[in-house]
C-alpha atoms as a PDB file:
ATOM      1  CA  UNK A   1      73.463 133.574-151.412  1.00  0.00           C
ATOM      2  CA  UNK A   2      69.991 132.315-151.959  1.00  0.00           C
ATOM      3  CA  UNK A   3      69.713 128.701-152.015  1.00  0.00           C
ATOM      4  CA  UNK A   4      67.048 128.474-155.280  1.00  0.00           C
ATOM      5  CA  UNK A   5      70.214 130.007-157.058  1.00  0.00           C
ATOM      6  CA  UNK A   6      72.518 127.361-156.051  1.00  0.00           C
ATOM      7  CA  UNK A   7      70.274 124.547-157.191  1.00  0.00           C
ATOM      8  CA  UNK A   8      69.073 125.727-160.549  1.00  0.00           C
ATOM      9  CA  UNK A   9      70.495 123.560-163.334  1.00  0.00           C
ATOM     10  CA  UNK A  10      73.539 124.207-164.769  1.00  0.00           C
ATOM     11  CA  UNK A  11      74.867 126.530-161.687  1.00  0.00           C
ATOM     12  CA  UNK A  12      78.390 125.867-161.191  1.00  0.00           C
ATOM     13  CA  UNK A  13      79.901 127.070-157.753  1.00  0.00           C
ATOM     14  CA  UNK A  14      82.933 129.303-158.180  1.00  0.00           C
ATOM     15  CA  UNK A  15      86.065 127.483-156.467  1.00  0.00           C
ATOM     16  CA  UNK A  16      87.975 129.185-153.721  1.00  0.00           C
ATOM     17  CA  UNK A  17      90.485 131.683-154.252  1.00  0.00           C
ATOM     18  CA  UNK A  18      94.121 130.174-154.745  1.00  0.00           C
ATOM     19  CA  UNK A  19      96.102 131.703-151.297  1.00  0.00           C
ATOM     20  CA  UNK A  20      99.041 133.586-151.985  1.00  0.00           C
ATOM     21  CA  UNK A  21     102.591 132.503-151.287  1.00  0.00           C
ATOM     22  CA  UNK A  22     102.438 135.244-148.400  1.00  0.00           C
ATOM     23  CA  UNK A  23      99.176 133.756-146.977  1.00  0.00           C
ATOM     24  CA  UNK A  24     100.896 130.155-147.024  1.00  0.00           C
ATOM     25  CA  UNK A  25     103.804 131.428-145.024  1.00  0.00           C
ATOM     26  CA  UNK A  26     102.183 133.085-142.486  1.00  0.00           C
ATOM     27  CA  UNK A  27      99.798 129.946-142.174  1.00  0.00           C
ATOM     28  CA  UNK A  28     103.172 127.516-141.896  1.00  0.00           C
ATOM     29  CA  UNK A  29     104.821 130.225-139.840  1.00  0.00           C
ATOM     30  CA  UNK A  30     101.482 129.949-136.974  1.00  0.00           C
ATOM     31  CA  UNK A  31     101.592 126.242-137.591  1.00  0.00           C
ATOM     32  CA  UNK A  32     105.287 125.924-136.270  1.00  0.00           C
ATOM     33  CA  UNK A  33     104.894 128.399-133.331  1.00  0.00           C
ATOM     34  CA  UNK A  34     101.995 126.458-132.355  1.00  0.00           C
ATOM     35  CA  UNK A  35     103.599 123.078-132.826  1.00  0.00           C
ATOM     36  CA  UNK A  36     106.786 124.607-130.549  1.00  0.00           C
ATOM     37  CA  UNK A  37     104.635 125.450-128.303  1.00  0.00           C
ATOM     38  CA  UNK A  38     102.946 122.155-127.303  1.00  0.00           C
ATOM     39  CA  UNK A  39     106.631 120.637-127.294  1.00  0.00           C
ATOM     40  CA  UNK A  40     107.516 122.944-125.089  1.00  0.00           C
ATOM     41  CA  UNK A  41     104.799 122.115-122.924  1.00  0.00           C
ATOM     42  CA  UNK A  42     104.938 118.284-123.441  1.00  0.00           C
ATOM     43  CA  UNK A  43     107.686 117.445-120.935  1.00  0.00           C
ATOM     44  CA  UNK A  44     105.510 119.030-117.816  1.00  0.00           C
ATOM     45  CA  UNK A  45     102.649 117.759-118.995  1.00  0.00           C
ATOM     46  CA  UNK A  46     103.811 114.206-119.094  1.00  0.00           C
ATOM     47  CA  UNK A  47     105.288 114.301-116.062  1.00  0.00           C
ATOM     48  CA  UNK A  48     102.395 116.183-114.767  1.00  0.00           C
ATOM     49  CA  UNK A  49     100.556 113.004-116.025  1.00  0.00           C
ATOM     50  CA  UNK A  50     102.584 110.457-114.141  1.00  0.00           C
ATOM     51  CA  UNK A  51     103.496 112.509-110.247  1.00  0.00           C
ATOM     52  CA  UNK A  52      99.839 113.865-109.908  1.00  0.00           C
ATOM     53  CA  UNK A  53      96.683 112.432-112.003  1.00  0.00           C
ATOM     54  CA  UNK A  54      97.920 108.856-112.314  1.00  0.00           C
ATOM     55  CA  UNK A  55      98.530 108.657-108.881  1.00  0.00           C
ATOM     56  CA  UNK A  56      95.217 110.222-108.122  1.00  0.00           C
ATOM     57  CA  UNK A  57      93.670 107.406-110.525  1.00  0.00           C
ATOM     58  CA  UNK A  58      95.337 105.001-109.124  1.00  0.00           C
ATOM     59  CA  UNK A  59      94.139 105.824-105.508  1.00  0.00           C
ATOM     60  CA  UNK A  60      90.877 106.142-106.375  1.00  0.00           C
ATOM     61  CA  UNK A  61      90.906 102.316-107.889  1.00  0.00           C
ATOM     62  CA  UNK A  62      92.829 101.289-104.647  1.00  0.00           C
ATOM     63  CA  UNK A  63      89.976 102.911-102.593  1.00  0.00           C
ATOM     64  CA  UNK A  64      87.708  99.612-103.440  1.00  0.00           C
ATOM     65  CA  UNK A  65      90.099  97.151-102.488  1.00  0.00           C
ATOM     66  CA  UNK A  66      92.284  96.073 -98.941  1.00  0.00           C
ATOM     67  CA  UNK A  67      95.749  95.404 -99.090  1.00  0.00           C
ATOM     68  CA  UNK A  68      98.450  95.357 -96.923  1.00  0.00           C
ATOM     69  CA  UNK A  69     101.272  96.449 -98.997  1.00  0.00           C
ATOM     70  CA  UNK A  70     103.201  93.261 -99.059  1.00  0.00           C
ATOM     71  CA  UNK A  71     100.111  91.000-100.040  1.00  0.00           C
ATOM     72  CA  UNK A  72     100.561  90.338-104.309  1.00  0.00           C
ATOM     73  CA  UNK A  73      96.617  90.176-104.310  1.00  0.00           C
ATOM     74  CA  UNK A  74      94.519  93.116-103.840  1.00  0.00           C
ATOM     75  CA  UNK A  75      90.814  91.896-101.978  1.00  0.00           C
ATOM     76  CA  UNK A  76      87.714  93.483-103.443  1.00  0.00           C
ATOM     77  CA  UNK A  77      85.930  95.211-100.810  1.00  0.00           C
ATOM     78  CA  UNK A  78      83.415  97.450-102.754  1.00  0.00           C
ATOM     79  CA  UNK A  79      82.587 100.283-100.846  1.00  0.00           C
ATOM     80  CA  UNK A  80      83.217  99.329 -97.284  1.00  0.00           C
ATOM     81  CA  UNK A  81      86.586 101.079 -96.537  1.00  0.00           C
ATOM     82  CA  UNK A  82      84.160 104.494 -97.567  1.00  0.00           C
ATOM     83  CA  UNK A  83      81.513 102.899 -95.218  1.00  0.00           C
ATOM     84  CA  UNK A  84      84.276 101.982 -92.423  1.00  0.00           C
ATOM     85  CA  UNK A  85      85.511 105.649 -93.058  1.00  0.00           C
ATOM     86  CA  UNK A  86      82.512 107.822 -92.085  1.00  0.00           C
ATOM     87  CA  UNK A  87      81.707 105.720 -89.259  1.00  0.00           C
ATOM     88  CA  UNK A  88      85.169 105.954 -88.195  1.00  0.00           C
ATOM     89  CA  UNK A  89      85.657 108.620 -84.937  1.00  0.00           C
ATOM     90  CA  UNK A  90      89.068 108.778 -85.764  1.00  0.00           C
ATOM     91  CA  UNK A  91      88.281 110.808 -89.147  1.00  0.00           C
ATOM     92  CA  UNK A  92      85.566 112.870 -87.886  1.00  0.00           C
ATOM     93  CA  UNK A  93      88.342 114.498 -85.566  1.00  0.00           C
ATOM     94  CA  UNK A  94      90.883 114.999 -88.103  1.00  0.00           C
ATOM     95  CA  UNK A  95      88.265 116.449 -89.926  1.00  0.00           C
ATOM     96  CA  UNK A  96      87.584 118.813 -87.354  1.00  0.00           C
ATOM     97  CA  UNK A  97      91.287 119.310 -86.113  1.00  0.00           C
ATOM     98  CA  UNK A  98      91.614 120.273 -89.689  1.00  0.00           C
ATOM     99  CA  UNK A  99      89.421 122.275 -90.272  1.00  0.00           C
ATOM    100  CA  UNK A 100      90.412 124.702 -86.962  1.00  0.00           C
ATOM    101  CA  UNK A 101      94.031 124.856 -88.416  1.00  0.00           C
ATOM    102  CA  UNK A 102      92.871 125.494 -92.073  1.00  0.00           C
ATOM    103  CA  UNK A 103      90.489 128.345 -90.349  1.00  0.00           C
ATOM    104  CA  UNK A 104      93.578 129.458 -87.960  1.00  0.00           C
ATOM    105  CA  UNK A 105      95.674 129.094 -90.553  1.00  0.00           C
ATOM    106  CA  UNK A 106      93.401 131.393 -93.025  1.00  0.00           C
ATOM    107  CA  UNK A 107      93.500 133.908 -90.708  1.00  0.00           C
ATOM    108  CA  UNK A 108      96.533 134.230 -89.139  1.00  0.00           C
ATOM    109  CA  UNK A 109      99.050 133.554 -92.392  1.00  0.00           C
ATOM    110  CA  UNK A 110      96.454 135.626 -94.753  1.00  0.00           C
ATOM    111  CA  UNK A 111      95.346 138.674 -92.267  1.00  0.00           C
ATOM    112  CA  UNK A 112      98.404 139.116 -90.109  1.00  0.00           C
ATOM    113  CA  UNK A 113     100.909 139.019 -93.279  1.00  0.00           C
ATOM    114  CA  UNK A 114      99.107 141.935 -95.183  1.00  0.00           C
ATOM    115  CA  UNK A 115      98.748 144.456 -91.911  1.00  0.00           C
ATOM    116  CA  UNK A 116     102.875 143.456 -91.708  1.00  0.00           C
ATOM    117  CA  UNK A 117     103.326 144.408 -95.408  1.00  0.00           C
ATOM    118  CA  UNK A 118     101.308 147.696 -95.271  1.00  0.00           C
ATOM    119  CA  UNK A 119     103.221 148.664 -91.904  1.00  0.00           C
ATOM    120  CA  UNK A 120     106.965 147.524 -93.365  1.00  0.00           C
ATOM    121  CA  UNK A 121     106.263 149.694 -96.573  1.00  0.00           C
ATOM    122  CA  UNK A 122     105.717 152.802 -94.363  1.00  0.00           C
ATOM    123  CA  UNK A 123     108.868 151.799 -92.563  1.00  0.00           C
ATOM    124  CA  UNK A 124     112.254 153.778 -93.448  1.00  0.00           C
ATOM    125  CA  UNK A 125     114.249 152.209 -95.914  1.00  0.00           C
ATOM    126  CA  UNK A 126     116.725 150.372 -93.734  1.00  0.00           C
ATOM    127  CA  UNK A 127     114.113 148.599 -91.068  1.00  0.00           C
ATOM    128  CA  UNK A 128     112.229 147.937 -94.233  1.00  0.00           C
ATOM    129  CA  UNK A 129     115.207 145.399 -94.902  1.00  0.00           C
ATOM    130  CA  UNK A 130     115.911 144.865 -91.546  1.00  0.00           C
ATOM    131  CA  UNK A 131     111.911 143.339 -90.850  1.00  0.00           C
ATOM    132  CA  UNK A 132     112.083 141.476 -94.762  1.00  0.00           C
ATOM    133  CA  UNK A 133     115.129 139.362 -93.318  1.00  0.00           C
ATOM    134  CA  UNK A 134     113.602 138.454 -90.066  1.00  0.00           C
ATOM    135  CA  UNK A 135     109.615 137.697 -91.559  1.00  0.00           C
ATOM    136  CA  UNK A 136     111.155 136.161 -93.975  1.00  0.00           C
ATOM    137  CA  UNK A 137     113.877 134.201 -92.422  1.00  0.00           C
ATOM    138  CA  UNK A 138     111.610 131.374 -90.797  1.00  0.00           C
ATOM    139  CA  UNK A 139     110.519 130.474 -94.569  1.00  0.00           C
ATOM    140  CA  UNK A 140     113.861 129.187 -96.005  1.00  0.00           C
ATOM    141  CA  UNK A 141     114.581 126.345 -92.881  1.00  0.00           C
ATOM    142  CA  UNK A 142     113.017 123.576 -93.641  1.00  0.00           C
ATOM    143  CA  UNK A 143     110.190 122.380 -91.461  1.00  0.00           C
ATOM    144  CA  UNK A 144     111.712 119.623 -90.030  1.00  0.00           C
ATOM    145  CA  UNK A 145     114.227 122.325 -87.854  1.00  0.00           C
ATOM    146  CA  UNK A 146     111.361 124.291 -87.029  1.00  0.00           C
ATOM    147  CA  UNK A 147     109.545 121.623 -85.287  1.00  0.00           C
ATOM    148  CA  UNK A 148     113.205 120.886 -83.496  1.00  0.00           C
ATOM    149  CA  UNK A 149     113.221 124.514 -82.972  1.00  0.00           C
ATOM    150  CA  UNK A 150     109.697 124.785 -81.333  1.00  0.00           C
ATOM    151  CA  UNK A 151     110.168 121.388 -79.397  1.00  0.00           C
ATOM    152  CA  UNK A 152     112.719 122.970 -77.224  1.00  0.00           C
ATOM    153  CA  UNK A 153     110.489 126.456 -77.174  1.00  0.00           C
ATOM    154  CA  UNK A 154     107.415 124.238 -76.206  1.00  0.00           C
ATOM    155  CA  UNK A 155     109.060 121.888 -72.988  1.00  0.00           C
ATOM    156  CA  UNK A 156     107.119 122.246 -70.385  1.00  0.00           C
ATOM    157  CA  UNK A 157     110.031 123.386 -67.609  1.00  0.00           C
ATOM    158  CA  UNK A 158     112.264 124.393 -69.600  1.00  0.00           C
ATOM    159  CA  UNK A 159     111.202 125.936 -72.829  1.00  0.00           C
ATOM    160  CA  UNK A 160     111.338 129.909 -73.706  1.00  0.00           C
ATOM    161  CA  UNK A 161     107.858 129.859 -73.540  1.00  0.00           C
ATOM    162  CA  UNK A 162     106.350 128.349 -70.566  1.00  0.00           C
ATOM    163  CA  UNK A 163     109.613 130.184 -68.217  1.00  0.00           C
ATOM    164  CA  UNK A 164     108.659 133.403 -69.873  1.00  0.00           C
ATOM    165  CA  UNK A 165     105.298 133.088 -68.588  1.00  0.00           C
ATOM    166  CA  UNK A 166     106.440 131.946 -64.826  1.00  0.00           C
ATOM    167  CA  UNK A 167     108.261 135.324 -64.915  1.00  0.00           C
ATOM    168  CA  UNK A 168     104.397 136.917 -64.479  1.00  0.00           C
ATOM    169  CA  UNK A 169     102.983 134.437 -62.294  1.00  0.00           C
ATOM    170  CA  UNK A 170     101.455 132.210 -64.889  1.00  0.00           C
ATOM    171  CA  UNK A 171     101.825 128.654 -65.087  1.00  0.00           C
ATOM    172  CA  UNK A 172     101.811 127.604 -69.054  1.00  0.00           C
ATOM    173  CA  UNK A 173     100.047 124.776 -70.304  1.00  0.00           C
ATOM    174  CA  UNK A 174     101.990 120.812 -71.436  1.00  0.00           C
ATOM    175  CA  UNK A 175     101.608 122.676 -74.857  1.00  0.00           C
ATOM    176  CA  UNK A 176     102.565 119.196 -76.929  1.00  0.00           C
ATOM    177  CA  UNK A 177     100.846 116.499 -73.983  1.00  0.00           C
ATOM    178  CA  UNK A 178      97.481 118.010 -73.341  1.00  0.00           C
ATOM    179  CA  UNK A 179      94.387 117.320 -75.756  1.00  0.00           C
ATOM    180  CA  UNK A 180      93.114 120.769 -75.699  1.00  0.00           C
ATOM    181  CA  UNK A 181      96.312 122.750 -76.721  1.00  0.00           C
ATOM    182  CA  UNK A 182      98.431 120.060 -78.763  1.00  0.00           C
ATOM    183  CA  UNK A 183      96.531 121.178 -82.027  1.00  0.00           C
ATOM    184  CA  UNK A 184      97.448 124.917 -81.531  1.00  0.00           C
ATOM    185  CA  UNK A 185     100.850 124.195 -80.721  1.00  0.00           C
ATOM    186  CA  UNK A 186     100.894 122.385 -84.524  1.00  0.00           C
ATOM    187  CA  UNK A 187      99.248 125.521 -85.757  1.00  0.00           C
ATOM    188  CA  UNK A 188     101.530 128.002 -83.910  1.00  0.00           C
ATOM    189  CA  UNK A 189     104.797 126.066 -85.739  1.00  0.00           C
ATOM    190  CA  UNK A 190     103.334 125.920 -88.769  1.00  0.00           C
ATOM    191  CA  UNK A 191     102.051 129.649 -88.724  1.00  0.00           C
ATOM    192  CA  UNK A 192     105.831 131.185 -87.774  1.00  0.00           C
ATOM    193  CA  UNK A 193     107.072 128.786 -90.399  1.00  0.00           C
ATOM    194  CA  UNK A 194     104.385 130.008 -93.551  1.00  0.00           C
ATOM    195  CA  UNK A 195     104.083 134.070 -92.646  1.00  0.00           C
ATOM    196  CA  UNK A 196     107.001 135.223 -94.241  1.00  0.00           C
ATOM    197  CA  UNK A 197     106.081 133.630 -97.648  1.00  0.00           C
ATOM    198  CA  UNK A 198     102.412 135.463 -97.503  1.00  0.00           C
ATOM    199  CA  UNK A 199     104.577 138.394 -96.205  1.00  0.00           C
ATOM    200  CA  UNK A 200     106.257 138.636 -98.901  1.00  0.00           C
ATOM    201  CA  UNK A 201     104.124 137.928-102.002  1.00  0.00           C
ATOM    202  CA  UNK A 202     101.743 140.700-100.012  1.00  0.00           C
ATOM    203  CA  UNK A 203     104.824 142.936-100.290  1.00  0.00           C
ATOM    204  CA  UNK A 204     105.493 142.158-104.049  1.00  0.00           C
ATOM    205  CA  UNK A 205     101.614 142.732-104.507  1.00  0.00           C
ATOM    206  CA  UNK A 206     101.773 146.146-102.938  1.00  0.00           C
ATOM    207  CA  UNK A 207     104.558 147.178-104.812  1.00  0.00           C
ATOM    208  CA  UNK A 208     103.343 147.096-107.851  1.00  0.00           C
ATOM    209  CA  UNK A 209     100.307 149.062-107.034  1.00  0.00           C
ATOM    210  CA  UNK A 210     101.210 152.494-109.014  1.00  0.00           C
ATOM    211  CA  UNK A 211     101.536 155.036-106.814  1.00  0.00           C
ATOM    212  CA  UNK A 212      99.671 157.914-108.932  1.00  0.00           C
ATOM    213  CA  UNK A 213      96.890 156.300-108.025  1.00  0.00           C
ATOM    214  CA  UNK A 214      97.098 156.529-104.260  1.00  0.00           C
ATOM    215  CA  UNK A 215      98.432 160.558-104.177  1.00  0.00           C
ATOM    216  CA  UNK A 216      95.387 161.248-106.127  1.00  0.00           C
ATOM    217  CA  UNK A 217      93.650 159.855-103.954  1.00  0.00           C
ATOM    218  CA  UNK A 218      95.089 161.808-101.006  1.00  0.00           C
ATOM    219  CA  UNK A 219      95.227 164.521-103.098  1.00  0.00           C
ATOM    220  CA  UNK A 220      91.457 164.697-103.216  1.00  0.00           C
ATOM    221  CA  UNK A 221      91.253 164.169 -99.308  1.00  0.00           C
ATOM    222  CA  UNK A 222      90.934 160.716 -98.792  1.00  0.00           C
ATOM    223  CA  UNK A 223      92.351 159.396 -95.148  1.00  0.00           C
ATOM    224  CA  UNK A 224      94.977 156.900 -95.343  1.00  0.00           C
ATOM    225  CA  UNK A 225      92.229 154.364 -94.299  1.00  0.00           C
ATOM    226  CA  UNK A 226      90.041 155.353 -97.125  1.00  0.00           C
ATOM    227  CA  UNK A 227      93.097 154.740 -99.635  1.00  0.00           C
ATOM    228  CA  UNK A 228      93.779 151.630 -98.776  1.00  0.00           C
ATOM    229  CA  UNK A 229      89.704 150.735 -98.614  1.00  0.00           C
ATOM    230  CA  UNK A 230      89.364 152.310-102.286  1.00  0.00           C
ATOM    231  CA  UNK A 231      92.704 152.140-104.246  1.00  0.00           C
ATOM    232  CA  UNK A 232      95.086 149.409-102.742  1.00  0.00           C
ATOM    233  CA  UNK A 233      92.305 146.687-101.533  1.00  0.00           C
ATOM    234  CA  UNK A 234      90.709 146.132-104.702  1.00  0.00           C
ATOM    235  CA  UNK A 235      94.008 146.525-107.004  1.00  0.00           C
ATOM    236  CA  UNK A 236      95.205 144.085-104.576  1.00  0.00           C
ATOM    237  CA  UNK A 237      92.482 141.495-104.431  1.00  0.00           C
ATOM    238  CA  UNK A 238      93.843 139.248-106.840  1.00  0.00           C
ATOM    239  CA  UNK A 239      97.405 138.870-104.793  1.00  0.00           C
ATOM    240  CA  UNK A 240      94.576 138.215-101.688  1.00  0.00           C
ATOM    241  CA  UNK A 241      92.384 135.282-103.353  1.00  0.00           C
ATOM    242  CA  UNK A 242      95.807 133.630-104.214  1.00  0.00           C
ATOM    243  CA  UNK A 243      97.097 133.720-100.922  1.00  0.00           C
ATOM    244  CA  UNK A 244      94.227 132.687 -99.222  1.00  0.00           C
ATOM    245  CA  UNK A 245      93.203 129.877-101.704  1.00  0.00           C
ATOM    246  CA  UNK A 246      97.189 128.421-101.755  1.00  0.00           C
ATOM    247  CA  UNK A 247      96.831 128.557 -97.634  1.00  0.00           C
ATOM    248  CA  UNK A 248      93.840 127.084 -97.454  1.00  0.00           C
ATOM    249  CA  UNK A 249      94.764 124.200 -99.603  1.00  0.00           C
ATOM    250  CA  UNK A 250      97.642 123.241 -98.475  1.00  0.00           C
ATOM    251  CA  UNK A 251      96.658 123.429 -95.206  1.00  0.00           C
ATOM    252  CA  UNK A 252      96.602 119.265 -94.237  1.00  0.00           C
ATOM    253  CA  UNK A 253     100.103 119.428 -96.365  1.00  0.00           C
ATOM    254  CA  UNK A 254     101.815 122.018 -94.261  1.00  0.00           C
ATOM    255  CA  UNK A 255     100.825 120.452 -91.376  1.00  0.00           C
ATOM    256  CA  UNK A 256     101.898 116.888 -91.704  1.00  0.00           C
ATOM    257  CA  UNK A 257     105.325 117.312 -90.597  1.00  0.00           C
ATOM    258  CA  UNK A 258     104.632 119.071 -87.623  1.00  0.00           C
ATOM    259  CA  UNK A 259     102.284 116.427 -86.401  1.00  0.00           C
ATOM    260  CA  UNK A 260     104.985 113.484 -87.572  1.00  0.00           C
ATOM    261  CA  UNK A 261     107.460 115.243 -85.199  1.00  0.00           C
ATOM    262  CA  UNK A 262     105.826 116.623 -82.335  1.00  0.00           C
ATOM    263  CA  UNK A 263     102.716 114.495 -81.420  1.00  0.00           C
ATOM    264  CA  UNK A 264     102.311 111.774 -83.897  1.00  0.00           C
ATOM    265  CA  UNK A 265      98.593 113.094 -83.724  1.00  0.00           C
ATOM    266  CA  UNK A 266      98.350 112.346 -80.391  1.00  0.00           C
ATOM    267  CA  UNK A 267      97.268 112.747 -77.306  1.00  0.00           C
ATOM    268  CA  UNK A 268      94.542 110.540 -78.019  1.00  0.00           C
ATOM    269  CA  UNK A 269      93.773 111.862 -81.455  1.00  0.00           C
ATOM    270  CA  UNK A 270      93.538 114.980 -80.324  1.00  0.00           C
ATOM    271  CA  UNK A 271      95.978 116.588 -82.620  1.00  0.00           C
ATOM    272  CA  UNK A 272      95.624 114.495 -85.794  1.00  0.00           C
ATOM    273  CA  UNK A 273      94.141 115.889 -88.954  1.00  0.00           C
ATOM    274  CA  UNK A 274      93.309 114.453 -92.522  1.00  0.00           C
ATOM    275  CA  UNK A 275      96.962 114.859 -93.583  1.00  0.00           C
ATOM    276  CA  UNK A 276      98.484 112.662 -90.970  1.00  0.00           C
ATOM    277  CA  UNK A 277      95.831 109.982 -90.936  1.00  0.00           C
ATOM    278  CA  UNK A 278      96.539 109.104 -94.741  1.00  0.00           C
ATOM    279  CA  UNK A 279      99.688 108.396 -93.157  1.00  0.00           C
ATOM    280  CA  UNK A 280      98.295 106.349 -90.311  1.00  0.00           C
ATOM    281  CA  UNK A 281      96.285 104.368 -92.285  1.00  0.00           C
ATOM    282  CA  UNK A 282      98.665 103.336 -95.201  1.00  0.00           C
ATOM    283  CA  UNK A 283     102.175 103.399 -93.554  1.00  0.00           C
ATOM    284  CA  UNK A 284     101.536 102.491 -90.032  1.00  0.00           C
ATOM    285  CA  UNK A 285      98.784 101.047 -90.275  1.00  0.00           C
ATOM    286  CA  UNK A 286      99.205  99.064 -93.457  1.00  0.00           C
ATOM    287  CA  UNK A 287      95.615  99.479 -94.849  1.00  0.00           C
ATOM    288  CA  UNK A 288      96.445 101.239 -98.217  1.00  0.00           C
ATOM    289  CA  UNK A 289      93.070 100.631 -99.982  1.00  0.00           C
ATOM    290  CA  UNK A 290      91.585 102.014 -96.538  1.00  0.00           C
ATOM    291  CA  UNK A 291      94.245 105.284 -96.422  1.00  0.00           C
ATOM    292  CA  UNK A 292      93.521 105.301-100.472  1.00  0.00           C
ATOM    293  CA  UNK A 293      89.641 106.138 -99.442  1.00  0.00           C
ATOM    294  CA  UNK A 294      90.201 108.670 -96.718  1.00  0.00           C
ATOM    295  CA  UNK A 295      92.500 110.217 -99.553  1.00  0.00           C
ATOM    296  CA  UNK A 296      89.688 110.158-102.438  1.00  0.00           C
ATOM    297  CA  UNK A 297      87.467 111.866 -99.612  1.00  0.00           C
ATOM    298  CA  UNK A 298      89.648 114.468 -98.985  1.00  0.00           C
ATOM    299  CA  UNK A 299      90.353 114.988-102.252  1.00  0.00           C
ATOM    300  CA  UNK A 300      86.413 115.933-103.065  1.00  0.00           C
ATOM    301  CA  UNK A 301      86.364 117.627 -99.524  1.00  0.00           C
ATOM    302  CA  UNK A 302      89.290 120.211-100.737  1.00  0.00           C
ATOM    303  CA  UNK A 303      87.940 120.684-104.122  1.00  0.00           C
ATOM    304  CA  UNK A 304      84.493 121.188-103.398  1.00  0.00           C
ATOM    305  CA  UNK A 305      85.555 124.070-100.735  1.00  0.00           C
ATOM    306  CA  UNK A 306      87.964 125.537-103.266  1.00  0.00           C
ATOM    307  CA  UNK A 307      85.513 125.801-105.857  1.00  0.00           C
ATOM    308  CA  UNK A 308      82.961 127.342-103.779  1.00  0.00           C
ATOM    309  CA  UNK A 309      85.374 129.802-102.173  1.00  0.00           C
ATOM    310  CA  UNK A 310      87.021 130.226-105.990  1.00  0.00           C
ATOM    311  CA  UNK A 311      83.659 130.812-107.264  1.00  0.00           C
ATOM    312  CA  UNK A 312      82.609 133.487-104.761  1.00  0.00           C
ATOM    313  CA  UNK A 313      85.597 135.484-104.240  1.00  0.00           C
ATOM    314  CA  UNK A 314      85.827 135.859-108.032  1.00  0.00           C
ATOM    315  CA  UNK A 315      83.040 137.705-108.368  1.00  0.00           C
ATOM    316  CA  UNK A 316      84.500 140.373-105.952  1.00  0.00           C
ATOM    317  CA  UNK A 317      88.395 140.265-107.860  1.00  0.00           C
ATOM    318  CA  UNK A 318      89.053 142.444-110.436  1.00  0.00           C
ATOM    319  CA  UNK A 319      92.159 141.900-112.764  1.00  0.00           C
ATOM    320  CA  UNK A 320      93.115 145.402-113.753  1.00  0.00           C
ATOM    321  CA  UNK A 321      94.738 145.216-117.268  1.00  0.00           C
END
């Protein structure tokens, strides 16, 4: 409407129209559903609240002071536990033991699980159930009887793995006791005891791929390596990037108890990584507002990589409707 109109004298602007009964139902009606809603979500949210952002708050407000966990003062230390931190060797080689079992990890629990699902689906029917139960199996122990499992399999005379390898004239390595192969043997339990998880969300994802899509494909010629290339990778991308983002994040997670059990990051650091020296630090230690820092770094370490690798494997996922 043009404005002169509405500010000549005398104009008078024409109230609203009066809603119907209907209309003020079905604006109550989406009121109350959305009111249900939020109630709904209230309880996870506040406990949300208290298990995983005040915590996180709370760390990063430690991560200026020192204190020893039974001291009722906190000292004020500014920013010299972060200053201690990155001049600390100790962190630089959990950051690098961490970062070869989140790349290991990556690969071996991302790549290794999806060639297993493709192969099991071609499988008959009955050593399709057969090789679910036994990929799967290692998933639903806890981790604490793996490690017990894999200490036995890793002793030196004794263990499954080093006789096997005396049977061809090769003498195995102290897989737990020497600085070069104590990190793999962390990686190599916590690989057996994650694959069946990835195997099986790979399975689901694959699944639900409709097959139309696929016999056209080979209907119109395509090799069973172009089908997969064309039709199943891309329809399955999004069941990829979740994998492989979940993996790598909870990479220093998965592998705390491992380390706790089997090398207690040792020998000589050589096995430690970021997850295990928060631990260190706080409870052995007894430097919270020190373990609080390496935690806050972490922290920005894990979301800055997850955002970038978010970011630019999004742009090649697409999320069929």
């Amino acid at each position: 409407m043009d404005r002169s109109l509405t500010a000549a004298p005398g104009y008078v602007e024409a109230a609203p129209a009066p809603l119907s009964l209907a209309e003020v139902a079905r604006a109550r009606r989406r009121r109350r559903v959305l009111i249900t809603g939020y109630l709904y979500l209230l309880p996870a949210a506040i406990l949300t609240g208290i298990f995983v952002y005040w915590p996180l708050v709370a760390s990063g407000i430690l991560s200026f002071y020192e204190w020893n966990l039974v001291s009722p003062a906190w000292v004020s230390v500014g920013w010299q536990n972060y200053l201690e931190l990155f001049w600390s060797r100790a962190f630089w080689l959990a950051v690098i033991n961490t970062g070869k079992a989140a790349g290991a990890l990556t690969l071996f629990t991302v790549l290794i699980p999806l060639v297993l699902a493709v192969l099991v689906l071609r499988a008959s029917p009955r050593l399709q159930t057969i090789c679910r139960v036994v990929l799967f199996s290692p998933a639903v122990i806890s981790m604490a009887i793996a490690c017990a499992i894999w200490l036995w399999m890793y002793h030196p005379l004794y263990g499954v793995l080093n006789s096997t390898l005396r049977l061809v004239g090769i003498e195995g390595p102290r897989w737990l006791s020497s600085g070069d192969w104590a990190i793999w043997g962390i990686i190599n339990v916590t690989v057996w005891k994650t694959l069946g998880f990835n195997f099986v969300v790979f399975l689901a994802g694959l699944l639900a791929i409709p097959r139309e899509m696929q016999e056209a494909a080979r209907v119109d010629g395509a090799s069973e390596w172009r089908v997969f290339r064309h039709v199943t990778w891309p329809i399955l991308a999004p069941t990829t990037l979740f994998v492989f983002l979940t993996t790598f994040i909870l990479a220093p997670q998965n592998l705390f108890v491992p380390t706790q059990i089997l090398t207690h990051g040792g020998p000589n650091e050589a096995s430690n990584n970021l997850g295990y020296l928060v631990y260190q630090l706080g409870f052995e230690y007894f430097r919270a507002g020190y373990a609080s820092a390496a935690a806050m770094v972490i922290f920005l370490i894990f979301l800055g990589l997850t955002f970038l690798q978010f970011t630019l494997a999004e742009r090649r996922v697409h999320y069929g409707g």
